[in-house]
Protein backbone atom coordinates (compact mmCIF):
# COMPACT_ATOMS: atom_id res chain seq x y z
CA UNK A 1 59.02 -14.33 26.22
CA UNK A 2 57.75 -17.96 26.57
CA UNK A 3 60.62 -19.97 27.25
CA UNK A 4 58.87 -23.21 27.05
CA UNK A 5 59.00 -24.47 23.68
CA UNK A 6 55.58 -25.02 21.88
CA UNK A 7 55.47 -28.77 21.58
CA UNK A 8 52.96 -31.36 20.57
CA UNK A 9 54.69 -33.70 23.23
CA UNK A 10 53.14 -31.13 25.58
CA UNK A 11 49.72 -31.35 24.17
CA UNK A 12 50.34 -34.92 24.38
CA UNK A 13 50.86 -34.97 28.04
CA UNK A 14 48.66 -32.26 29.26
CA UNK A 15 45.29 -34.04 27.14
CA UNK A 16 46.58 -37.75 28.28
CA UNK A 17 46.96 -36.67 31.82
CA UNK A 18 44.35 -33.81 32.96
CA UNK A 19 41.82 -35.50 30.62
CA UNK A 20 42.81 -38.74 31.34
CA UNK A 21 38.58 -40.00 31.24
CA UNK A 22 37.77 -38.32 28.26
CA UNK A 23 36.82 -40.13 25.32
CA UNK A 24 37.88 -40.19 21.37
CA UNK A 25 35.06 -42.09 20.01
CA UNK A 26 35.73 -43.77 16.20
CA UNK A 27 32.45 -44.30 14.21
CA UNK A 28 32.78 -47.91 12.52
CA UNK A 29 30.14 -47.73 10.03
CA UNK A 30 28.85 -50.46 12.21
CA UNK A 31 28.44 -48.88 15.50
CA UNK A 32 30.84 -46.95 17.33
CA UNK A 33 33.96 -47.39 19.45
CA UNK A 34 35.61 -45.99 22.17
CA UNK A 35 39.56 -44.99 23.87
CA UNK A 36 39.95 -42.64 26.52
CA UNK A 37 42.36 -40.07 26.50
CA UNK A 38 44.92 -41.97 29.13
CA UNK A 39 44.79 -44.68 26.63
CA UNK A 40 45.73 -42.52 23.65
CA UNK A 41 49.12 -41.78 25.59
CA UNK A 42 49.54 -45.40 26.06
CA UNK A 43 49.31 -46.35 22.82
CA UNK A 44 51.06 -43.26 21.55
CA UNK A 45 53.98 -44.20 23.51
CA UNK A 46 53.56 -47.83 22.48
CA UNK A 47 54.15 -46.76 18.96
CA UNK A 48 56.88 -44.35 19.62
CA UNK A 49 59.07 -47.10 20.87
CA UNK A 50 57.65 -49.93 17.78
CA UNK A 51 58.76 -47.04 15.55
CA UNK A 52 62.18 -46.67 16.80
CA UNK A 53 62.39 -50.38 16.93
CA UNK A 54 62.16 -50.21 13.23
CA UNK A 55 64.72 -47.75 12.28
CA UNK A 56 63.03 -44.39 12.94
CA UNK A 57 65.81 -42.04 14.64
CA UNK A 58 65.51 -38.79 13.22
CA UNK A 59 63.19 -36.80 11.67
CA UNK A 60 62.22 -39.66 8.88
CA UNK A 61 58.61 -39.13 7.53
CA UNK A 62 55.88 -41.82 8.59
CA UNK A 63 53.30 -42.15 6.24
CA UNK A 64 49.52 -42.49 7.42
CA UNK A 65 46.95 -44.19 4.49
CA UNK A 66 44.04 -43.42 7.32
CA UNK A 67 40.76 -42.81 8.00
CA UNK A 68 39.60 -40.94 10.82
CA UNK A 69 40.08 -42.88 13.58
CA UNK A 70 41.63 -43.05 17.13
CA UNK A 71 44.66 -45.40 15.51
CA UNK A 72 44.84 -42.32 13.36
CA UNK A 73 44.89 -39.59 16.30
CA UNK A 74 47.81 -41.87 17.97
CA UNK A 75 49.87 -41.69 15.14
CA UNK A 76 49.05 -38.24 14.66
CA UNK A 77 50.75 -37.56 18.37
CA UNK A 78 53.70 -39.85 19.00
CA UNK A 79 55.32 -39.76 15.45
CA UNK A 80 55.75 -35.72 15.85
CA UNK A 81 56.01 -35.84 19.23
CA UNK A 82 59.21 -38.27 19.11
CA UNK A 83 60.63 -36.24 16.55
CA UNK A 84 59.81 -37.49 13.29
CA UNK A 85 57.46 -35.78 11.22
CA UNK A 86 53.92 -37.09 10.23
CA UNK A 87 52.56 -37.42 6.47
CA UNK A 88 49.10 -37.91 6.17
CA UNK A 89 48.18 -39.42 2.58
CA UNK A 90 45.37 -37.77 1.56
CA UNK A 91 43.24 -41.36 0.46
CA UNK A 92 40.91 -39.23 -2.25
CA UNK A 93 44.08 -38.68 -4.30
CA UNK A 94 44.34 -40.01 -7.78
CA UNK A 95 47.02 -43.23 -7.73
CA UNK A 96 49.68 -41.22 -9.61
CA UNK A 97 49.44 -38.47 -7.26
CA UNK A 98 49.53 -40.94 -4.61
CA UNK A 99 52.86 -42.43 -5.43
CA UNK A 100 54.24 -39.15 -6.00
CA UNK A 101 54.20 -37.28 -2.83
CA UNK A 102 54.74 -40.50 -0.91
CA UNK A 103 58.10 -40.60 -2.74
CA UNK A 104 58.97 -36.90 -3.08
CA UNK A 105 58.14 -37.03 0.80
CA UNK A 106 60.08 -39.96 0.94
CA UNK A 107 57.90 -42.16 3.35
CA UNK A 108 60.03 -45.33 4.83
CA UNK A 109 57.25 -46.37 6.93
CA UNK A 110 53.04 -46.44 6.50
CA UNK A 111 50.40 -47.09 8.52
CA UNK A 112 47.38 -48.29 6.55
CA UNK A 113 43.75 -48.97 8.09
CA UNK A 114 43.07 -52.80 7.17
CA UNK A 115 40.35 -51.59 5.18
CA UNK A 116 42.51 -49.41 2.86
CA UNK A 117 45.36 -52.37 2.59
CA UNK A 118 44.10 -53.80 -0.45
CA UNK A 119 44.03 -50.80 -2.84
CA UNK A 120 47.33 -49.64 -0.99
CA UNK A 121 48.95 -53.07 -1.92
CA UNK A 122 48.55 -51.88 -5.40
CA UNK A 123 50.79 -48.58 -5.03
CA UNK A 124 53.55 -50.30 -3.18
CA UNK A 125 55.68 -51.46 -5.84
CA UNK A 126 55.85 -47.36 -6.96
CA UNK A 127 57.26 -46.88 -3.75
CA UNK A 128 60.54 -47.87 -3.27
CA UNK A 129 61.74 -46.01 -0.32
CA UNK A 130 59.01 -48.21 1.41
CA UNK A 131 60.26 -50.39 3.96
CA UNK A 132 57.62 -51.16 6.35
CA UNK A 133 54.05 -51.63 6.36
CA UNK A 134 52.02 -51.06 9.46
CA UNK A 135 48.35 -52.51 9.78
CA UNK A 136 45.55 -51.35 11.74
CA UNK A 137 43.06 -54.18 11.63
CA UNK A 138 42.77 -57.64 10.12
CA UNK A 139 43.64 -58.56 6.57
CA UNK A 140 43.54 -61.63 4.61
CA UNK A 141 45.91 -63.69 3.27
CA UNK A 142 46.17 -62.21 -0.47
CA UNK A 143 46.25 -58.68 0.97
CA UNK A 144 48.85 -59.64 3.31
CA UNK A 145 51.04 -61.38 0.52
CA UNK A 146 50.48 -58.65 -2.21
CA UNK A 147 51.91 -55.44 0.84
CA UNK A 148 54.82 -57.87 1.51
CA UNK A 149 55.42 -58.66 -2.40
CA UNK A 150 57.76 -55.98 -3.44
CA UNK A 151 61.30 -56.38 -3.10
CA UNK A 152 61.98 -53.11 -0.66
CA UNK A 153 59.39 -54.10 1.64
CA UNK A 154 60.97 -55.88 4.83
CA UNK A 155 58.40 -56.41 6.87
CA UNK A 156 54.51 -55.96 7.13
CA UNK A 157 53.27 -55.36 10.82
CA UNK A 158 50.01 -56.02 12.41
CA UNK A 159 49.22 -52.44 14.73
CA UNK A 160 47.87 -54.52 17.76
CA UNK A 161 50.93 -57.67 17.88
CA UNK A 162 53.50 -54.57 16.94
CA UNK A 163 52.42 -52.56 19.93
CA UNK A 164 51.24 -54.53 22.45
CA UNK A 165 54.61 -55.58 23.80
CA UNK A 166 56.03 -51.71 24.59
CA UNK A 167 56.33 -50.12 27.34
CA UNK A 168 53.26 -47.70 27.87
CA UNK A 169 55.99 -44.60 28.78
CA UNK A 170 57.91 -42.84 26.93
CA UNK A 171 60.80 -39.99 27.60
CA UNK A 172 59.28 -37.77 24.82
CA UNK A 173 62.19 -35.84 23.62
CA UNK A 174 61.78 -32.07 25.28
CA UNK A 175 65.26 -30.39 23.71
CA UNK A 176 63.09 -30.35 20.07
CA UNK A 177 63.54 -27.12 18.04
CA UNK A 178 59.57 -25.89 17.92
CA UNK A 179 60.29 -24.96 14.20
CA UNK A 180 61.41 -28.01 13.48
CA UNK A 181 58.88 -30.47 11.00
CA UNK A 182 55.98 -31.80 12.68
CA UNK A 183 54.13 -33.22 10.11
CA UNK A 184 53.43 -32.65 6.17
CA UNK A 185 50.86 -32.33 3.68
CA UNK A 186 49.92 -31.83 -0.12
CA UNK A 187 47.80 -30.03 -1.99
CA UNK A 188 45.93 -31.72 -4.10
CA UNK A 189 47.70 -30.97 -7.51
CA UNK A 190 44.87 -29.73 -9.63
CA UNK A 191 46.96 -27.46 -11.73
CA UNK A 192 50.32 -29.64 -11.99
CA UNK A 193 51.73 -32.37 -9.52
CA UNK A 194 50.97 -31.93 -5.08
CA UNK A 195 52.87 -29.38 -3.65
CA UNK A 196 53.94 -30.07 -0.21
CA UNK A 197 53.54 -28.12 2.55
CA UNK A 198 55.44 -28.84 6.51
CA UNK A 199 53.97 -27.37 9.35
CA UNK A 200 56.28 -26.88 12.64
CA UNK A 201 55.27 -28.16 16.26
């Protein structure tokens, strides 16, 4: 029998550190960018600790409104791997199906790519368990007023300013059950509302 358990901490590690050079490379729509592997652990452990700062302690769900990108693959590693479980909103949902599985999944914190914050802005007030907003990229003024607008909403967070002061390290929890939640999904409710679905580490 294995007695290691099967992690995503340990993916985490073993990628960051044997394939340290490597490269995740994010196509822009304007050229491309890139992040090695090494910094992917960096910033995953960045995050780990800005999350905790805000409240996550548990297993609480942190909501992605992503595209594809390395931001995306960093939040995809440290929220699971520091014990909270991942929900990806699936962006090509339908508003009302949207606000649904955000709340039956009951998000308290989202990550949106600046270029998504706009329509987001629009679903917030349908999400009360809401509490923080986390931005990858610029926004402008309006956008930034209309995330911070509803009454649940205590702060909105710029990704860069929010992570840039961690430490690049973190003591990645190792005593996690390996059937515990990992991250969450939903199906995309063609024949009633999204069903959810919770994969394990």
């Amino acid at each position: 029998m294995q007695r290691t358990p099967l992690l995503i901490s340990s993916l985490l590690r073993y990628g960051t550190l044997v394939h340290a050079e490597q490269k995740v490379i994010t196509w822009t729509g304007e050229g491309s960018r890139e992040m090695t592997y090494a910094a992917v652990g960096r910033r995953a452990a960045q995050l780990a600790h800005a999350l905790r700062g805000l409240g996550v302690d548990g297993d609480q769900r942190v909501g992605t409104f992503m595209w594809n990108n390395s931001e995306h693959l960093v939040t995809y590693l440290a929220v699971p791997s520091m014990g909270a479980v991942l929900h990806a909103l699936n962006i090509r949902l339908f508003p009302p199906q949207i606000v649904y599985v955000a709340n039956h999944a009951d998000d308290r914190i989202v990550i949106v790519d600046n270029t998504l914050a706009k329509p987001f802005s629009g679903l917030l007030p349908h999400l009360p368990g809401v509490q923080h907003v986390i931005v990858n990229g610029p926004i402008d003024d309006e956008t930034r007023a209309a995330l911070a607008a509803p009454d649940h909403i205590l702060a909105v967070h710029d990704w860069d300013a929010l992570l840039d002061g961690e430490p690049t390290a973190y003591d990645w929890p190792e005593d996690l059950d390996e059937h515990s939640a990992s991250s969450m999904c939903y199906t995309s409710g063609t024949t009633g509302n999204p069903k959810g679905a919770v994969y394990s580490h």
